[in-house]
Protein backbone atom coordinates (compact mmCIF):
# COMPACT_ATOMS: atom_id res chain seq x y z
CA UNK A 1 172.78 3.57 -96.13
CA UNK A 2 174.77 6.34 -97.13
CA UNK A 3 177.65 7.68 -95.39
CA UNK A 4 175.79 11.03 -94.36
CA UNK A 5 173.06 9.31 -92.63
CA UNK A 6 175.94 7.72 -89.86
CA UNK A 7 175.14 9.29 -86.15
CA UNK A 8 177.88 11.77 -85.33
CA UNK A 9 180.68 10.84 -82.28
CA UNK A 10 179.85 11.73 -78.54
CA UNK A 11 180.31 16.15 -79.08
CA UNK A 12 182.20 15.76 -75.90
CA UNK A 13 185.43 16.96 -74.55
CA UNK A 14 187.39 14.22 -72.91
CA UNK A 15 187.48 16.36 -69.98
CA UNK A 16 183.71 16.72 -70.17
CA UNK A 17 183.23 13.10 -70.48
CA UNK A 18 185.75 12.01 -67.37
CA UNK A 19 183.50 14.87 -65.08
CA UNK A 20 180.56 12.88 -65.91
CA UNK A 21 181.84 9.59 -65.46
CA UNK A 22 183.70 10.29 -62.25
CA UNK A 23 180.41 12.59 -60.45
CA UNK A 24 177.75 9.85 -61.46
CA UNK A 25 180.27 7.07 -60.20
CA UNK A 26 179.86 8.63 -56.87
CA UNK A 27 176.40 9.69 -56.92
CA UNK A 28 175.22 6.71 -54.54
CA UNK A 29 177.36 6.96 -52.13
CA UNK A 30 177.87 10.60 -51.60
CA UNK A 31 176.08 13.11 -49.34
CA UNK A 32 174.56 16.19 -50.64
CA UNK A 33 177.58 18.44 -49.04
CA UNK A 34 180.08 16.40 -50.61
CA UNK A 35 177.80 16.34 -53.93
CA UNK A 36 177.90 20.39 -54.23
CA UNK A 37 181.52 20.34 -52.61
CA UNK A 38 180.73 22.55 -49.29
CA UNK A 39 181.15 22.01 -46.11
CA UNK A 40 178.29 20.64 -43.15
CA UNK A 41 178.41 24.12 -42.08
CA UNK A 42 177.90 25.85 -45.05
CA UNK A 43 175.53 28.71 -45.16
CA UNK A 44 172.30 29.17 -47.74
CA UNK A 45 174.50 31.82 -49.81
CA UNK A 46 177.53 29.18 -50.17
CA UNK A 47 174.96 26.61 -50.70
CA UNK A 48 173.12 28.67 -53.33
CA UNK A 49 176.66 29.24 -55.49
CA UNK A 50 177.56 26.02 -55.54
CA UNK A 51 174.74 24.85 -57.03
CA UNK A 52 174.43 27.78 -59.36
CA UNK A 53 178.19 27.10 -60.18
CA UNK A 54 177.74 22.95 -61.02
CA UNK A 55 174.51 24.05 -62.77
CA UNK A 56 176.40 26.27 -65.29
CA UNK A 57 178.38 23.44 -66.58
CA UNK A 58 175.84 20.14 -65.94
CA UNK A 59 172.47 21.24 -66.63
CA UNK A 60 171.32 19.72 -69.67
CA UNK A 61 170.04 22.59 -71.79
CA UNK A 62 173.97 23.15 -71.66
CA UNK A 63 174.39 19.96 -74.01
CA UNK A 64 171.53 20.72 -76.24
CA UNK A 65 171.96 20.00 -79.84
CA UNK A 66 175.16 18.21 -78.86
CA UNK A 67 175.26 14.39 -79.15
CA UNK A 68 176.07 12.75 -76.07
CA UNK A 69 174.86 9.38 -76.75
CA UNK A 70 174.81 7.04 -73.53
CA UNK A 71 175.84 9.99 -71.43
CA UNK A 72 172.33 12.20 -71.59
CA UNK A 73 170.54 9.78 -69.33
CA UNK A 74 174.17 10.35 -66.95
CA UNK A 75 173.78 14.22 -67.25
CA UNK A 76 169.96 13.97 -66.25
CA UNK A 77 170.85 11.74 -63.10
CA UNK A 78 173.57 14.00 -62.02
CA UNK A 79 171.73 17.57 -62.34
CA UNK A 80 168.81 15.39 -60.65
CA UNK A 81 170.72 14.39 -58.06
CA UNK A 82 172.51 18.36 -57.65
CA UNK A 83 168.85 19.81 -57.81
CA UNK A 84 167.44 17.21 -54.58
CA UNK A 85 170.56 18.35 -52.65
CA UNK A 86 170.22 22.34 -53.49
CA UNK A 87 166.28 21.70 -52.93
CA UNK A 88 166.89 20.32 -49.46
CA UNK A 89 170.00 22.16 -48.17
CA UNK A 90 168.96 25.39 -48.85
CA UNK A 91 165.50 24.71 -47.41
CA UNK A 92 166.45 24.91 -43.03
CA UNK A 93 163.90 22.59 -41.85
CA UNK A 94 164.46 19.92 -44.54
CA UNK A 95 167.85 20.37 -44.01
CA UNK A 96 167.73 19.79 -39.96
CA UNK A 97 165.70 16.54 -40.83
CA UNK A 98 168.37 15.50 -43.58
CA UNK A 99 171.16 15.82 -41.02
CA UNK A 100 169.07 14.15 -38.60
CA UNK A 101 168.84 11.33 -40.48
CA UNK A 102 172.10 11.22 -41.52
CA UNK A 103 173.68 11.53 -38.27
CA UNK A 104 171.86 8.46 -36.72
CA UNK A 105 172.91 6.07 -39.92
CA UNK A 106 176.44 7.16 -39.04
CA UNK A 107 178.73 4.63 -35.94
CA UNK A 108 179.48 6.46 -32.90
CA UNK A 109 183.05 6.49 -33.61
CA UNK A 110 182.41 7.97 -37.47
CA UNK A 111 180.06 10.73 -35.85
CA UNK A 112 183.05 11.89 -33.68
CA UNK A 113 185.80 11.88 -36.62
CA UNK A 114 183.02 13.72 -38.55
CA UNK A 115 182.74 16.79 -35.56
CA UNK A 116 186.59 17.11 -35.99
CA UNK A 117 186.74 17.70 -39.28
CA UNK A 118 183.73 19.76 -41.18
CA UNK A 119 186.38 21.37 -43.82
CA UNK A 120 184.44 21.37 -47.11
CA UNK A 121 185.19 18.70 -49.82
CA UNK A 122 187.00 19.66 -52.74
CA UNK A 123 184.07 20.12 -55.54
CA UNK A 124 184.57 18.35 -58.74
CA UNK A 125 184.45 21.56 -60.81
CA UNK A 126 187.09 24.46 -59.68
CA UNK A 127 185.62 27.87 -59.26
CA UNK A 128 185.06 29.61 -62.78
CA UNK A 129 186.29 26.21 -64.66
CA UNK A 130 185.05 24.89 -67.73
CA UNK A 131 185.27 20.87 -68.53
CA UNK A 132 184.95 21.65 -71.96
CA UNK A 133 188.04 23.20 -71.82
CA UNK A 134 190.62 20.75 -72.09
CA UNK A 135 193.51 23.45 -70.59
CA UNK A 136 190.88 23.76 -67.81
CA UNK A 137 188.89 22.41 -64.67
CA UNK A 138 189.45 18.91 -64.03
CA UNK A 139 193.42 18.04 -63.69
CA UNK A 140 194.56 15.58 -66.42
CA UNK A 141 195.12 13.36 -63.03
CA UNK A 142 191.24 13.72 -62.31
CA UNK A 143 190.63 12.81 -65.96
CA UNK A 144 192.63 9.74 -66.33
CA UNK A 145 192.44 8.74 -62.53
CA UNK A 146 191.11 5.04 -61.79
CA UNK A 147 187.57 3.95 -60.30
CA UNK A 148 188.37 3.78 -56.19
CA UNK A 149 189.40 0.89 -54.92
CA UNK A 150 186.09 -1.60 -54.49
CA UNK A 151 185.20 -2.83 -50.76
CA UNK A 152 186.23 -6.04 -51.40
CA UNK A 153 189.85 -4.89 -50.35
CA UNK A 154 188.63 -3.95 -47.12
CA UNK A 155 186.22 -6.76 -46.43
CA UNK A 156 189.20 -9.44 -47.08
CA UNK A 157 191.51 -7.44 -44.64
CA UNK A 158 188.14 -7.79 -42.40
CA UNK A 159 188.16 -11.18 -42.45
CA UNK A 160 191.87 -11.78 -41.74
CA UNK A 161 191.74 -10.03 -38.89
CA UNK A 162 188.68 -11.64 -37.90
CA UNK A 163 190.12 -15.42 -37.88
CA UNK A 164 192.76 -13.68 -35.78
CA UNK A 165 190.03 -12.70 -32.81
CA UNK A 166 189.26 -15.17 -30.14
CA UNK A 167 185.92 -16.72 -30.92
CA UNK A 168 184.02 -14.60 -28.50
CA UNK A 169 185.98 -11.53 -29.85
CA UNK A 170 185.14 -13.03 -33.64
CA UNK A 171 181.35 -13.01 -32.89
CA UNK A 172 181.07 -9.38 -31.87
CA UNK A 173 183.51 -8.27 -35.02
CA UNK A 174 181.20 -10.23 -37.04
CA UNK A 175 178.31 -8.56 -35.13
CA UNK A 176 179.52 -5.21 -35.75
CA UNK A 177 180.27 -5.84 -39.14
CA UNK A 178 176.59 -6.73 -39.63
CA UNK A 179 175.57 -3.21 -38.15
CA UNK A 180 177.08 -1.44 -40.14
CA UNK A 181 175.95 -3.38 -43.59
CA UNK A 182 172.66 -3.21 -41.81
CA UNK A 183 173.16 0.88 -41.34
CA UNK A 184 174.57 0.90 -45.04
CA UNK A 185 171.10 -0.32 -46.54
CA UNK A 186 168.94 1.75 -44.19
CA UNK A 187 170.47 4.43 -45.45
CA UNK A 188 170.43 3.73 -48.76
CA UNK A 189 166.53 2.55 -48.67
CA UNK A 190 166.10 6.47 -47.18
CA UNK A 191 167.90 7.69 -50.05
CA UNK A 192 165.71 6.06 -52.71
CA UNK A 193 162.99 6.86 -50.88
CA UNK A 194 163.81 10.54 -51.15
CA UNK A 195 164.75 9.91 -55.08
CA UNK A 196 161.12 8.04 -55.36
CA UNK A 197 159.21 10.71 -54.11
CA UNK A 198 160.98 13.48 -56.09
CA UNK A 199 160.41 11.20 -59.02
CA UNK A 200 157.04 10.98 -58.94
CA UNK A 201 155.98 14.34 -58.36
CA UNK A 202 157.77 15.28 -61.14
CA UNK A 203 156.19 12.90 -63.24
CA UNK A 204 152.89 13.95 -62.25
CA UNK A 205 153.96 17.77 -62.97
CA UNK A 206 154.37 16.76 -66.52
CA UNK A 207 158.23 16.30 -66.50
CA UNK A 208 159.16 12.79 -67.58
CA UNK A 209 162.89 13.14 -68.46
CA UNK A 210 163.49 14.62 -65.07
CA UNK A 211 161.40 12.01 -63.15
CA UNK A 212 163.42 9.29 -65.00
CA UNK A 213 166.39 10.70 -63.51
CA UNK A 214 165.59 10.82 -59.80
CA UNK A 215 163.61 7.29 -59.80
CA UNK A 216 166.71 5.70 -61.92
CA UNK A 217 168.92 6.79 -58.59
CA UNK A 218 165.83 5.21 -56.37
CA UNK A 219 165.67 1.84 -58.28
CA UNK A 220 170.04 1.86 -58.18
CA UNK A 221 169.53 2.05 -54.34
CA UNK A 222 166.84 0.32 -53.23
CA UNK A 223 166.57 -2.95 -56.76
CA UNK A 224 164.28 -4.36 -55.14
CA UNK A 225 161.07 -2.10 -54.57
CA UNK A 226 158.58 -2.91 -57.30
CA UNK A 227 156.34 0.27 -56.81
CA UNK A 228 160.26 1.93 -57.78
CA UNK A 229 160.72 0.18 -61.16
CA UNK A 230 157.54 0.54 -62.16
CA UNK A 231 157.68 4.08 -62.24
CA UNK A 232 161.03 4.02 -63.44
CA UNK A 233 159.41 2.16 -66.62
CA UNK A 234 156.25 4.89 -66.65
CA UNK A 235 158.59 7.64 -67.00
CA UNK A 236 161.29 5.79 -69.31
CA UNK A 237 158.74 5.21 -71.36
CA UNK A 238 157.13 8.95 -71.34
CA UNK A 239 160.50 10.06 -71.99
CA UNK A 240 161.07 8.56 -75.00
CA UNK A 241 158.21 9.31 -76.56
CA UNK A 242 159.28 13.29 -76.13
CA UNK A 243 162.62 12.00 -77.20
CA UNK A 244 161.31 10.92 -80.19
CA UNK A 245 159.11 14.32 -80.60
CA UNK A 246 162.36 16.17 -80.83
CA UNK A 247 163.65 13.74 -83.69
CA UNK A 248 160.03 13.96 -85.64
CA UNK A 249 160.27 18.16 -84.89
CA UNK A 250 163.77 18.11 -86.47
CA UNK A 251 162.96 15.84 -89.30
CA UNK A 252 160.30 17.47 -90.46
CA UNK A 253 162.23 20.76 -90.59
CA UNK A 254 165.07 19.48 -92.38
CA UNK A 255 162.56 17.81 -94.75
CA UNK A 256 160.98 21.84 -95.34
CA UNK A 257 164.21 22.73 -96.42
CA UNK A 258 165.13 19.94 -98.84
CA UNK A 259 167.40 18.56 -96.07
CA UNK A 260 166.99 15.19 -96.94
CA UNK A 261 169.98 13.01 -94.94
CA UNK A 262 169.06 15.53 -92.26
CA UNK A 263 165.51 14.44 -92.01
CA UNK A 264 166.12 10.55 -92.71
CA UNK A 265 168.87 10.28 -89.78
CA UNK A 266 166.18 12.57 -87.62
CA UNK A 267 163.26 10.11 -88.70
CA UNK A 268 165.36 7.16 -87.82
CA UNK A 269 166.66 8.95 -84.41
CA UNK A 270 162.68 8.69 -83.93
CA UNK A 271 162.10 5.43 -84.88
CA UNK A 272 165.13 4.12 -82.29
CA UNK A 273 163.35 6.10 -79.32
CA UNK A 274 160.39 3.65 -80.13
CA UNK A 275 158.36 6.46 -81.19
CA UNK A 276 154.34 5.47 -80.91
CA UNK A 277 153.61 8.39 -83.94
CA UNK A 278 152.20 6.74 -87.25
CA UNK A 279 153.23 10.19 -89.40
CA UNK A 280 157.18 9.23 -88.48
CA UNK A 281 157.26 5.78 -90.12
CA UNK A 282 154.97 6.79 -92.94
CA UNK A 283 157.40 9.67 -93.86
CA UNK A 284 160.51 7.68 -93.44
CA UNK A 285 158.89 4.85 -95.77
CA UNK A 286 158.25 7.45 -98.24
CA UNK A 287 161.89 9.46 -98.37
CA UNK A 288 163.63 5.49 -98.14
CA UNK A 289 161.48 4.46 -101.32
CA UNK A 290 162.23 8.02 -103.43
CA UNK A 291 165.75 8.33 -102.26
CA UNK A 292 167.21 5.45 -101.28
CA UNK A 293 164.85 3.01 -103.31
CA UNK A 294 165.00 0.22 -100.50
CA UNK A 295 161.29 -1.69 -100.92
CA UNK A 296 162.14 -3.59 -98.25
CA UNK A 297 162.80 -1.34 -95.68
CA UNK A 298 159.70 0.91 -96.67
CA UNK A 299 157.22 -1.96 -96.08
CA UNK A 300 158.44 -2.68 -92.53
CA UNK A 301 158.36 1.28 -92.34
CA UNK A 302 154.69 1.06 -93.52
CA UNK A 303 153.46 -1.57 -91.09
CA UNK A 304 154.49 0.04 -88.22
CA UNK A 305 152.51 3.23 -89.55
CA UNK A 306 149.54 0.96 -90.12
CA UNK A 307 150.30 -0.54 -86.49
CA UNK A 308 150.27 2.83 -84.90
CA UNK A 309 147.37 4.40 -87.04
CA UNK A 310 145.16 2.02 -88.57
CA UNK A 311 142.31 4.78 -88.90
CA UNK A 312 144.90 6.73 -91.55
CA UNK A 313 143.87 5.47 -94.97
CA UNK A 314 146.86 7.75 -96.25
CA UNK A 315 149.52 4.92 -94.66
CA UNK A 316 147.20 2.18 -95.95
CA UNK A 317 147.27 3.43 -99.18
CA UNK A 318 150.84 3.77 -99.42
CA UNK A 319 151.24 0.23 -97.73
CA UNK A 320 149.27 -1.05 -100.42
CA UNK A 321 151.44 0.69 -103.23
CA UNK A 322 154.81 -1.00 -101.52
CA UNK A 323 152.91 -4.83 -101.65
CA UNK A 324 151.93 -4.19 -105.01
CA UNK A 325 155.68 -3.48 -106.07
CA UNK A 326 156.31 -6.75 -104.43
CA UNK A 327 153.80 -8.65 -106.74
CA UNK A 328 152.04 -9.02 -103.27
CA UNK A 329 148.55 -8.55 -105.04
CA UNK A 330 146.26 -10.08 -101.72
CA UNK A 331 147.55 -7.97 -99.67
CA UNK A 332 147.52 -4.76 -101.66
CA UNK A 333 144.07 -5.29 -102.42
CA UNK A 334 143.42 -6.13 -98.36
CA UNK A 335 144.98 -2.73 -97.54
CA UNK A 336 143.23 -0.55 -100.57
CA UNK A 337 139.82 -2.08 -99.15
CA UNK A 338 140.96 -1.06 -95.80
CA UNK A 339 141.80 2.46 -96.58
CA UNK A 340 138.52 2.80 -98.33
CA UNK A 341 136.45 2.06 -94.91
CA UNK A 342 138.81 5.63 -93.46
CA UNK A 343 138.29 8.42 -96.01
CA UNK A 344 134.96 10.08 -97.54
CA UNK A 345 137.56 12.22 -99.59
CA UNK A 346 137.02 11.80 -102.97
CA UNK A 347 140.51 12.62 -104.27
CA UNK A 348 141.48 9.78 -102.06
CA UNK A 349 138.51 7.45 -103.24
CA UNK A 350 139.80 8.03 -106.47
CA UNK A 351 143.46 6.79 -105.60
CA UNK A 352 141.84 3.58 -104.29
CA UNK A 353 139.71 2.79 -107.41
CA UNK A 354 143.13 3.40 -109.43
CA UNK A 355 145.04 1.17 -107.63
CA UNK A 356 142.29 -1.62 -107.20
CA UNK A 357 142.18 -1.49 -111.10
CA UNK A 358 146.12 -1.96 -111.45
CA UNK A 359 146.13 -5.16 -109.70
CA UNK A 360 143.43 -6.87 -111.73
């Protein structure tokens, strides 16, 4: 392959790229006020600004045409995960139920620390920053800071000072310890369940990509619900195919305008996104045989056309053209009789005859 058809590198600022990293590190374990940066008593108008504010610089139509490799399915979760919190903070009565629920996952003692202090978290994008900026936004510290320390820390601290309790005094450590694991996966079973349902009603409105997003958060908190993965696999697999749409679209441009390395590393963009279209092998096989003359490569192309469109005597024609460069006479024949039983065109009838005669 020739050195014009290699994918570009990530079209990301390094800034750009430690924002992402760092906000969808945190996005299961932080609230929706910490998640747009505002305080608990933040009103609809400050609530409204942040999210317009993180929306100007993580909404995905902001990285279209860019390539972000493994990051777009990050940007989708995060802008997800910004639009649920906006959604439900600036509605009042799903808020009140939100901080209903929130406040009776929380420990007594963690519910009083929390009254004291209600100042507003420091938001991951300053006020009228830009990450792509590299002079701007997040501080070089953010950028090159290190993942937080893990719980393990704490939990072997935990258990030091547990073997240091009397054995009455051990069992209700141990006890509260459990509560608040317990609390811990309540929670995060709410969560998903909140992710799940936002996930599938998007999906049924007709928007896979974002449905992928919210259910991907569901399945990260709650593994093990079935139902969860499922859909996670109904929209994945919805997605790709529009994924793949966009590559075909592209291609098919470039290949108007004579754009040929354009349109092969578009076809093949299509062809990775496990595209289910017949029309995106066939015209890959046919600009790999002319231009790149790799047989090989074209007949694998070709099958998959067949595969995906065995009603298109065009693709069964051409498949039969590739075996009989091979000396692969059976099969050519096999896939010229084929085509026949698919076209009353007689131009195309004709083709068929022609060929048939060749490999007598």
């Amino acid at each position: 392959m020739s050195e014009a058809t290699t994918p570009p590198k990530i079209d990301l600022s390094n800034k750009e790229c430690a924002l992402i990293e760092q906000m969808h590190r945190t996005l299961e374990q932080c609230s929706h006020y910490t998640l747009l940066g505002i305080s608990e008593d933040a009103d609809a108008t400050d609530v409204r600004k942040a999210y317009y504010d993180l929306s100007r610089h993580l909404h995905p139509d902001r990285f279209f045409r860019r390539e972000v490799g493994d990051y777009a399915p990050k940007i989708e979760a995060i802008f997800s995960a910004i639009t649920i919190a906006y959604q439900t903070l600036s509605d009042e009565r799903k808020r009140d139920r939100y901080d209903q629920e929130a406040l009776e996952s929380r420990t007594p003692s963690r519910r009083r620390r929390r009254r004291r202090s209600v100042k507003a978290e420091e938001p991951l994008i300053a006020a009228g920053a830009d990450p792509s900026d590299d002079d701007d936004g997040l501080s070089e510290e953010a950028a090159e800071a290190p993942p937080a320390p893990k719980p393990a820390r704490t939990s072997r601290r935990s258990s030091r000072r547990a073997r240091q309790l009397s054995p009455r005094a051990r069992s209700l450590y141990r006890k509260k310890i459990m509560g608040k694991v317990r609390q811990e996966v309540t929670e995060n079973i709410r969560r998903a369940k909140v992710y799940y349902e936002a996930g599938k009603k998007d999906l049924e409105d007709g928007h896979p990509l974002k449905a992928e997003s919210s259910l991907y958060l569901a399945v990260k908190l709650d593994p093990r619900n079935e139902d969860y993965r499922s859909l996670l696999d109904e929209a994945h697999d919805q997605s790709l195919q529009i994924r793949a749409q966009q590559f075909m679209n592209a291609a098919e441009s470039a290949e108007s305008y004579q754009n040929i390395q354009e349109a092969l590393y578009n076809y093949r963009k299509a062809v990775e996104y496990k595209s289910r279209n017949g029309q995106v092998y066939y015209r890959l096989a046919q600009l790999t045989r002319r231009f790149e003359k790799d047989t090989r490569e074209a007949l694998t192309l070709l099958r998959s056309a067949v595969q995906y469109s065995p009603n298109n005597a065009d693709f069964r024609i051409a498949l039969a053209e590739v075996y009989a460069e091979l000396d692969l006479g059976l099969n050519a024949r096999r896939e010229y009789q084929e085509a026949g039983k698919h076209t009353k065109d007689k131009d195309t009838r004709e083709r068929i005859k022609e060929g048939l005669r060749a490999i007598r």
